[in-house]
Protein backbone atom coordinates (compact mmCIF):
# COMPACT_ATOMS: atom_id res chain seq x y z
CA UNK A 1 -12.62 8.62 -24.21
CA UNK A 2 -14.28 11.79 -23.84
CA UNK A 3 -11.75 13.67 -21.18
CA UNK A 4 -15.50 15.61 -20.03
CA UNK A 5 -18.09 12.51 -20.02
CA UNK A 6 -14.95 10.68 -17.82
CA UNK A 7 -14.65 13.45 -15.72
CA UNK A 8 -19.00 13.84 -15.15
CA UNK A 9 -18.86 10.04 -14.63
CA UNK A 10 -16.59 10.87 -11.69
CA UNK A 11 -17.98 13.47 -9.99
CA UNK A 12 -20.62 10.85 -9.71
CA UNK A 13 -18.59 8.40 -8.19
CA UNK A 14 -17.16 11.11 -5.60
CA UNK A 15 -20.22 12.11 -5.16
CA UNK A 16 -22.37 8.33 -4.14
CA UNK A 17 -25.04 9.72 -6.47
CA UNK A 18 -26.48 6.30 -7.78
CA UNK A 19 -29.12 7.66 -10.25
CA UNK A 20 -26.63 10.04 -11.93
CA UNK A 21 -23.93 7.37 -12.39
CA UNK A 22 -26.79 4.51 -13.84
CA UNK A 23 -27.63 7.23 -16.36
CA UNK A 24 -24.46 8.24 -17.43
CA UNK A 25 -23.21 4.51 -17.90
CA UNK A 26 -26.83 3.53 -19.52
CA UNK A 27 -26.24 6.42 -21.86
CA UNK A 28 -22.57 5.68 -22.05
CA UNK A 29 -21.19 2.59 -22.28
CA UNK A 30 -17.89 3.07 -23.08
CA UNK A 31 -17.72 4.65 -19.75
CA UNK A 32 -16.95 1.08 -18.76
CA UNK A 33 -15.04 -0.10 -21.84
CA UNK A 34 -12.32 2.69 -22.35
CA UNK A 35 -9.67 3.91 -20.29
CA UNK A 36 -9.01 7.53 -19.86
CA UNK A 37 -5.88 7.98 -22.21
CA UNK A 38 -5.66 11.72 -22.36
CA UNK A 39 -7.04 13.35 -18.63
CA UNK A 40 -7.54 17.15 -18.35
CA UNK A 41 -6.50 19.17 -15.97
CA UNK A 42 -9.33 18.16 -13.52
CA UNK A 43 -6.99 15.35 -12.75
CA UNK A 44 -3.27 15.89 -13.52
CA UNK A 45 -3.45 18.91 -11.81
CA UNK A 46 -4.17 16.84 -8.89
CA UNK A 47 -2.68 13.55 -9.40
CA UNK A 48 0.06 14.10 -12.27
CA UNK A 49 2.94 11.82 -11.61
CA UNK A 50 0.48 9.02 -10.59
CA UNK A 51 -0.63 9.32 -14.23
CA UNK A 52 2.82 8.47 -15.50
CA UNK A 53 3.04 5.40 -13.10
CA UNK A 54 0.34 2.95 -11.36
CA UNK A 55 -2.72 4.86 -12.22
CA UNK A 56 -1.59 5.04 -15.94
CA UNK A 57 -4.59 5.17 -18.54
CA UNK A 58 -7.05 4.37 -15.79
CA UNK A 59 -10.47 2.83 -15.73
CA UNK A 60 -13.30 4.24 -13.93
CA UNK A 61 -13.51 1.61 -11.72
CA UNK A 62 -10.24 2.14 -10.40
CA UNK A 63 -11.32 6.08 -8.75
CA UNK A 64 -13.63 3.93 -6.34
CA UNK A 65 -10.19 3.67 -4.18
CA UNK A 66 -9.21 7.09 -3.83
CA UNK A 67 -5.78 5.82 -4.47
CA UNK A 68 -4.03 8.04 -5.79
CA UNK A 69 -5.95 10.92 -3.56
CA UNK A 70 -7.80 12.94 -4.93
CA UNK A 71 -10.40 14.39 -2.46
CA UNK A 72 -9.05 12.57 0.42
CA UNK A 73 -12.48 11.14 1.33
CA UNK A 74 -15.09 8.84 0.21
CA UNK A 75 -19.17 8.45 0.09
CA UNK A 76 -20.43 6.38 2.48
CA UNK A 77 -22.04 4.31 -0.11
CA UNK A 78 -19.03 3.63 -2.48
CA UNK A 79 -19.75 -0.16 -2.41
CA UNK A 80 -22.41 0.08 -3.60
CA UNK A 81 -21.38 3.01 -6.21
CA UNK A 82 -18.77 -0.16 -7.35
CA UNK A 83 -21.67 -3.00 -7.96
CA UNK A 84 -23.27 -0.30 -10.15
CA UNK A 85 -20.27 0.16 -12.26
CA UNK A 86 -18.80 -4.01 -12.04
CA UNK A 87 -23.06 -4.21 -13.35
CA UNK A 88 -22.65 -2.22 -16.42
CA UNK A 89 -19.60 -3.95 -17.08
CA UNK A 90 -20.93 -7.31 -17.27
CA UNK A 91 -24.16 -5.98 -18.90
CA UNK A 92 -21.65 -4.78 -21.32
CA UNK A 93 -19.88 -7.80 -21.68
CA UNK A 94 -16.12 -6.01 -20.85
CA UNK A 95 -13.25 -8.25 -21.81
CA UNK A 96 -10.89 -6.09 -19.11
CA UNK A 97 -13.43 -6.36 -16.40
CA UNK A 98 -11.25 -9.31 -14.52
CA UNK A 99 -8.30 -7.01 -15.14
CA UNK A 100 -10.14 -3.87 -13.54
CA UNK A 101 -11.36 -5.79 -10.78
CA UNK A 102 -7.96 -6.84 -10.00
CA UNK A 103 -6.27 -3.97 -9.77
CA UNK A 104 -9.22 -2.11 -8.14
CA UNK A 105 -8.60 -4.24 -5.16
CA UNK A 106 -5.40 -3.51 -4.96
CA UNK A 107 -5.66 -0.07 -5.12
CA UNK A 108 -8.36 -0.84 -2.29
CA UNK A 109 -6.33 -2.78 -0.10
CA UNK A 110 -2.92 0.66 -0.32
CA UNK A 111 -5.90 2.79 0.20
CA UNK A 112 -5.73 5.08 3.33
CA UNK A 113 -8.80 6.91 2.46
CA UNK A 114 -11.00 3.91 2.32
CA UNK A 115 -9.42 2.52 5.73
CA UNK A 116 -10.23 6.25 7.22
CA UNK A 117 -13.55 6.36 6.19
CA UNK A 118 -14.20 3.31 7.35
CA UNK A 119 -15.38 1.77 3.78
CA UNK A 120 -11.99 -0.34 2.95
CA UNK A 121 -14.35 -3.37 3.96
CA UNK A 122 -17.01 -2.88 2.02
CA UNK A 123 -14.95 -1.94 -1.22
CA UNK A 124 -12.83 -5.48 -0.77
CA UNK A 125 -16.08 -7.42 -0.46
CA UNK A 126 -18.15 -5.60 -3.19
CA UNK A 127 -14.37 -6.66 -5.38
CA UNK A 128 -14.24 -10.23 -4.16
CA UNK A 129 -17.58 -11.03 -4.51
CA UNK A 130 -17.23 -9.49 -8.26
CA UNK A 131 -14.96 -12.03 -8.29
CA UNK A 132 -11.35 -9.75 -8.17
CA UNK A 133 -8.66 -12.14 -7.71
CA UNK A 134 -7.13 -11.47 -3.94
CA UNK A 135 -3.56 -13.00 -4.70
CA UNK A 136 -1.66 -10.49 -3.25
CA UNK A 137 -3.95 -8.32 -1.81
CA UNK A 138 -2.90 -9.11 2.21
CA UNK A 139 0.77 -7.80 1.29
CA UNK A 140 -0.39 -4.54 -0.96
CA UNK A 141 -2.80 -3.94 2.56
CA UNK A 142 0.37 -4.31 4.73
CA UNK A 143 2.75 -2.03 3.33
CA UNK A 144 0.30 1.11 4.20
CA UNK A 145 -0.12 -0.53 7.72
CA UNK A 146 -4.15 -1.61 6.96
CA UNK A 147 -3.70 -5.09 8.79
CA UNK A 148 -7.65 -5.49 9.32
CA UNK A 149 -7.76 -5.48 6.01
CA UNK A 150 -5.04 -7.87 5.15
CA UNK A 151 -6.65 -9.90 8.03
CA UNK A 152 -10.23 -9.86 6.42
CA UNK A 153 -8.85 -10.45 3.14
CA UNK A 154 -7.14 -14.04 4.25
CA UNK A 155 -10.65 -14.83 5.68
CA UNK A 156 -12.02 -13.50 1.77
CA UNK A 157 -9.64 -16.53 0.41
CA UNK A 158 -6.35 -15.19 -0.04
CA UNK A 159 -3.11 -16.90 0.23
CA UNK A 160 -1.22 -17.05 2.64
CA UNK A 161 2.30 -15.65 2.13
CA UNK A 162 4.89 -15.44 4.96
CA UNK A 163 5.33 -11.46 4.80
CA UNK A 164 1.35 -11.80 5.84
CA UNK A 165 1.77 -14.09 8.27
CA UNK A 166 4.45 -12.60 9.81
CA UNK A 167 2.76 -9.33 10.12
CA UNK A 168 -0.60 -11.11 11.36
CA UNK A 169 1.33 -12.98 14.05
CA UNK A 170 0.74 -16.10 12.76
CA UNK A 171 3.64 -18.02 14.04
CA UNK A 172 2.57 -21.34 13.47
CA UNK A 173 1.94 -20.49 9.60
CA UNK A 174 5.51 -18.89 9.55
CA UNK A 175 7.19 -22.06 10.34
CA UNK A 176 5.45 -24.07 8.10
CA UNK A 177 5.99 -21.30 4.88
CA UNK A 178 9.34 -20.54 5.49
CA UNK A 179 10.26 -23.99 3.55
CA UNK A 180 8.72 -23.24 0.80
CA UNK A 181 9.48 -19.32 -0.01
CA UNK A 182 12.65 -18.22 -2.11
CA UNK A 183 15.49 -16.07 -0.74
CA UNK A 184 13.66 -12.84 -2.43
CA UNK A 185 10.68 -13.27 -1.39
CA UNK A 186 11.74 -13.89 2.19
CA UNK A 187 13.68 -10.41 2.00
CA UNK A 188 10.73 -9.24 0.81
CA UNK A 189 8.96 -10.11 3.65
CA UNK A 190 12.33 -8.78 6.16
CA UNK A 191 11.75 -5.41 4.51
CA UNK A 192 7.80 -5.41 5.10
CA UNK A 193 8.29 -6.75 8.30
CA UNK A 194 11.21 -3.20 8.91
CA UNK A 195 8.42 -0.49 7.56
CA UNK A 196 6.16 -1.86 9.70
CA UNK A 197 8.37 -2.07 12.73
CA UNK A 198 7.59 -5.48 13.82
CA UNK A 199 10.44 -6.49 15.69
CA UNK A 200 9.40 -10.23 16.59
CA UNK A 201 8.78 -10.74 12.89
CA UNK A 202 12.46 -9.10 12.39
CA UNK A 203 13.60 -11.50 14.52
CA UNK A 204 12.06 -14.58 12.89
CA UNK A 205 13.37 -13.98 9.67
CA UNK A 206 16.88 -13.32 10.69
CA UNK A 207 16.66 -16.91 12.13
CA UNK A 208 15.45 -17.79 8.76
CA UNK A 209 18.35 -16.76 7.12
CA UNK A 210 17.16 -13.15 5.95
CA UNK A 211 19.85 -10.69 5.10
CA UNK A 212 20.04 -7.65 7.41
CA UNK A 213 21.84 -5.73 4.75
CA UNK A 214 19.77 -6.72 1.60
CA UNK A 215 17.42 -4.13 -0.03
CA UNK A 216 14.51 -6.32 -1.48
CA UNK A 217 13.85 -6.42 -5.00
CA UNK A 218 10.66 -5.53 -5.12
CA UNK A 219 9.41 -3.40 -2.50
CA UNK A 220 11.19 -0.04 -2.06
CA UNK A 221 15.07 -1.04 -3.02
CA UNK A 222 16.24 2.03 -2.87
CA UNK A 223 17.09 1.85 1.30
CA UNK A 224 18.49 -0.95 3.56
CA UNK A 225 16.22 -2.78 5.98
CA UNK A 226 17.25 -0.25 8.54
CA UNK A 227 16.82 3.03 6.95
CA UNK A 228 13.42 1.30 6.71
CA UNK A 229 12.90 0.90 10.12
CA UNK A 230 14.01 4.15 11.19
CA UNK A 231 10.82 5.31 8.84
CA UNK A 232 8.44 3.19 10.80
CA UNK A 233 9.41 4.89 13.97
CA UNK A 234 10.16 1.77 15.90
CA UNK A 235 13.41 1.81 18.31
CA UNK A 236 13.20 -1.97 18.93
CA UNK A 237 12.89 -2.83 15.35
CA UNK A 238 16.16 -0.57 14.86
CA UNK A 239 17.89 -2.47 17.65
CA UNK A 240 16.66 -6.08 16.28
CA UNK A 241 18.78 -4.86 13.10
CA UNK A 242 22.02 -3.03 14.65
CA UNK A 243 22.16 -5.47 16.64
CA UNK A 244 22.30 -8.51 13.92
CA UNK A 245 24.78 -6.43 11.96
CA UNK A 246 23.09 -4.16 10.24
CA UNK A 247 25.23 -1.23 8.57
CA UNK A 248 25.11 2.63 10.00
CA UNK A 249 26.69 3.63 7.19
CA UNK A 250 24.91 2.72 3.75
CA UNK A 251 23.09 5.40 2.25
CA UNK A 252 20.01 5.16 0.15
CA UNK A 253 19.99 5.73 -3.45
CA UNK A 254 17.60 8.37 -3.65
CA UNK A 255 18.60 10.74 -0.97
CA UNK A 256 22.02 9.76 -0.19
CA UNK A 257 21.70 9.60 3.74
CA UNK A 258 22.15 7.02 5.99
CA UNK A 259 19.91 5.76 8.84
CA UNK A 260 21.08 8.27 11.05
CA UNK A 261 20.36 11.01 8.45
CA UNK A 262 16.70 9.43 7.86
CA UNK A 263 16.35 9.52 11.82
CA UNK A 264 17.62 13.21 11.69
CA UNK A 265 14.96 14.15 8.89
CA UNK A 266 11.88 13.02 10.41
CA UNK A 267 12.30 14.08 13.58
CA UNK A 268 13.10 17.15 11.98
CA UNK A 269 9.77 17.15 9.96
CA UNK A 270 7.61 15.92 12.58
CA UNK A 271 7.07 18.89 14.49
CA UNK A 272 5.75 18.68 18.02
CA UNK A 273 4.17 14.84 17.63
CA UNK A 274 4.71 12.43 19.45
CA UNK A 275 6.55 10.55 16.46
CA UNK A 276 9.32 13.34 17.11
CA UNK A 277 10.16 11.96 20.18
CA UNK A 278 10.23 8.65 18.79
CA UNK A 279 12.59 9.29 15.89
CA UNK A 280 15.01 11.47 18.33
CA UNK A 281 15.82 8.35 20.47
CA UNK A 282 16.41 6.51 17.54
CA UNK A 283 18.56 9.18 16.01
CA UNK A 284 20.63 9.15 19.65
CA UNK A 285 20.45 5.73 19.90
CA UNK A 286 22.43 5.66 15.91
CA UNK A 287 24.57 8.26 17.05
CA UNK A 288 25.99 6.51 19.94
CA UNK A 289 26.16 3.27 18.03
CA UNK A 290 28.24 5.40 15.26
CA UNK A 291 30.70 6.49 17.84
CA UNK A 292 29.53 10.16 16.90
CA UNK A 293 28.55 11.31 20.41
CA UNK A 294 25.43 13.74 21.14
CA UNK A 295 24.13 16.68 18.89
């Protein structure tokens, strides 16, 4: 792929201009067939590590997200921008469409840009309709906190999985999933249910059998439940933990601190917010529990 046709197609996208991106993709095909293998600086410069990890070799459909950021914003008509490229595609006859269309709405449903702009709708309907497969989808939405979207995507069709139900308050759905999810999948949900600070759903699973210790497998293992509940910012969700057990003295694997020392950071880096405050009664509230006393 042509590092300077990809990067024109783009500028398109970022752009909403319709006609420009119809001629580009009329005129270039492969626009919609390739994936960009070797990017220019335009990009890495901007994005590099994503590069090496989820947005590896990506197609253009996949910069309709904004995630990874790039501009931090998004046209107003970027739903539209997407049925022009999913268009080509099938006039093309792309054997990866399915695949791009799956992964687009995922990168949809982490993005914070489209929720900000008020388009992360739009882009999971103009996906779904193309026919983007939404198992998934509700969970990817809730780990960045976009719960209308993870709302509007169970209405779309998706399955139900207890970490969404949990974090959409529906109890009655809880109950009945619980029986059928595996140990991992319910620490899973523990661990979704500690970033977001959703004590009641804490609670739930605890009585479910989830371990307060555990690190799930396969979202963020590096930290505890707790150290991930500090991040969220939520004292009660820290209490629902300490007070089932949880350990104050585990320390993640990437930084080496414990809760108290993830409390200590952001409060540190939050400057005058009001999440400052926040984290500072849950770093006092460690401390005590610790036995180390005040500052």
């Amino acid at each position: 792929m042509d590092d300077s046709l990809f990067r024109e197609a783009v500028t398109a996208i970022d752009a909403g201009d319709l006609a420009m991106l119809e001629r580009l993709l009329a005129a270039h095909p492969k626009l919609v067939h390739d994936r960009l293998t070797n990017p220019g600086p335009w990009l890495r410069d901007k994005i590099g590590p994503a590069l090496d990890g989820f947005f590896k070799k990506p197609y253009l459909l996949w910069f309709v997200a904004e995630d990874p950021v790039r501009n931090n914003k998004l046209p107003g008509n970027i739903a539209e921008v997407t049925r022009v490229i999913i268009q080509a595609a099938r006039r093309e006859g792309v054997k990866s469409l399915q695949k791009q269309l799956d992964y687009a709405l995922s990168l949809v449903a982490w993005s914070g840009v489209a929720a900000d702009c008020g388009v992360q709708i739009q882009l999971i309907d103009a996906l779904v309709d193309a026919g983007a497969s939404t198992d998934g989808a509700p969970d990817a939405a809730l780990v960045n906190g976009h719960v209308a979207a993870a709302e509007h995507l169970v209405q779309r069709g998706a399955p139900l999985t207890l970490a969404t139900a949990l974090s959409l308050s529906r109890w009655d759905d809880v109950s009945r999933l619980a029986e059928g999810t595996s140990p991992r999948e319910k620490q899973s949900a523990f661990v979704l249910a500690a970033l977001r600070g959703n004590a009641e759903a804490l609670r739930r699973l605890l009585a479910l059998g989830a371990d307060v210790n555990l690190p799930s497998k396969d979202l963020y293992a590096h930290a505890t439940p707790l150290h991930h509940a500090v991040c969220s910012g939520s004292l009660d969700a820290v209490k629902v933990l300490v007070q089932a057990g949880a350990s104050l003295s585990t320390r993640d694997k990437a930084e080496k601190a414990t809760p108290l020392g993830w409390a200590e950071y952001y409060r540190e880096t939050s400057g005058r917010s009001g999440r400052a405050g926040r984290y500072a009664e849950i770093a006092a509230y460690l401390r005590d529990k610790s036995g180390l006393g005040a500052d």
